[in-house]
Protein backbone atom coordinates (compact mmCIF):
# COMPACT_ATOMS: atom_id res chain seq x y z
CA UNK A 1 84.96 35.72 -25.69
CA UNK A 2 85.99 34.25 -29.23
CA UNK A 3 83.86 35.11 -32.59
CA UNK A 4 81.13 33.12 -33.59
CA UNK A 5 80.65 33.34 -37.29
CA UNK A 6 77.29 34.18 -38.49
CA UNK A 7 74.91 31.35 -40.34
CA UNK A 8 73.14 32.66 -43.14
CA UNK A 9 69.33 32.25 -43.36
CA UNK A 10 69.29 29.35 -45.53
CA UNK A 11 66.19 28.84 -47.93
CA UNK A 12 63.98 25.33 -49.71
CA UNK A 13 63.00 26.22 -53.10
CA UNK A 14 59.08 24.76 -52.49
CA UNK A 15 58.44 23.44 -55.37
CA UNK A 16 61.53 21.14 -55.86
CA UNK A 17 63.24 21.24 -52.31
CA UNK A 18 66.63 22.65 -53.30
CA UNK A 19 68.51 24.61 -50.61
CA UNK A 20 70.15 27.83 -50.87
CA UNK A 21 71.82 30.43 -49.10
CA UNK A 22 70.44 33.61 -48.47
CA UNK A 23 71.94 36.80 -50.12
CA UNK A 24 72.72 39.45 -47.60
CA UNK A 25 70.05 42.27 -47.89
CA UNK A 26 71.26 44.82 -45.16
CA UNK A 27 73.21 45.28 -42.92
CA UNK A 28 72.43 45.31 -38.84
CA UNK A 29 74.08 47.53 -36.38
CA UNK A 30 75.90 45.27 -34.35
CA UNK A 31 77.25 43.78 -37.25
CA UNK A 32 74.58 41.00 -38.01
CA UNK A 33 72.89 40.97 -41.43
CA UNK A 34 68.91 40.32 -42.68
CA UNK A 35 69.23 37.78 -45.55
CA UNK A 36 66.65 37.21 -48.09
CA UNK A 37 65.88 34.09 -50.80
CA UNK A 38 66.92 34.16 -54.32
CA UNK A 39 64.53 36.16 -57.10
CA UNK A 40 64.22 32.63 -58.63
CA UNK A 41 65.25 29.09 -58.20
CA UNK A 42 68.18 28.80 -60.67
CA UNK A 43 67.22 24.58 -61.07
CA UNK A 44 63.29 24.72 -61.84
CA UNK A 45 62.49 28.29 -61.95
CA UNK A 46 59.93 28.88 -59.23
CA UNK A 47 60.03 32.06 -57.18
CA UNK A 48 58.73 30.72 -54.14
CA UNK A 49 60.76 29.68 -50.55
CA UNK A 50 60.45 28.85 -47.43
CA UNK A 51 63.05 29.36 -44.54
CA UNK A 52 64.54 26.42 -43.59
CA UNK A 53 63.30 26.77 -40.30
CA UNK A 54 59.97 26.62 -41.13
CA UNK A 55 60.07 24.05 -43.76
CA UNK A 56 58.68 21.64 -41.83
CA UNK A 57 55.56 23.57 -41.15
CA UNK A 58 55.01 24.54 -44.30
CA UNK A 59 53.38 21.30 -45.57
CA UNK A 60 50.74 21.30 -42.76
């Protein structure tokens, strides 16, 4: 069976919808990683995200 390359967790800043990439915080046995969100949004500052997977929910 051929590699599949592992996504990162990606990350909307939720106060002005940019999108990062999380930074790999550990390391998994098995060779998958736990990713977490910036310390700050580098365009307006904020310190609070949302994964991108649950950014849609998150306005509710």
């Amino acid at each position: 069976m051929a590699h599949s390359p592992e996504r990162p967790e990606m990350y909307v800043c939720a106060d002005c919808q940019i999108v990062y990439a999380g930074t790999v915080a550990e390391h998994v046995e098995g060779g998958s990683h736990v990713y977490e969100p910036p310390a700050e949004c580098q365009v307006c500052g904020a310190a609070s995200f949302v994964e991108t997977s649950q950014w849609p929910h998150s306005h509710d």
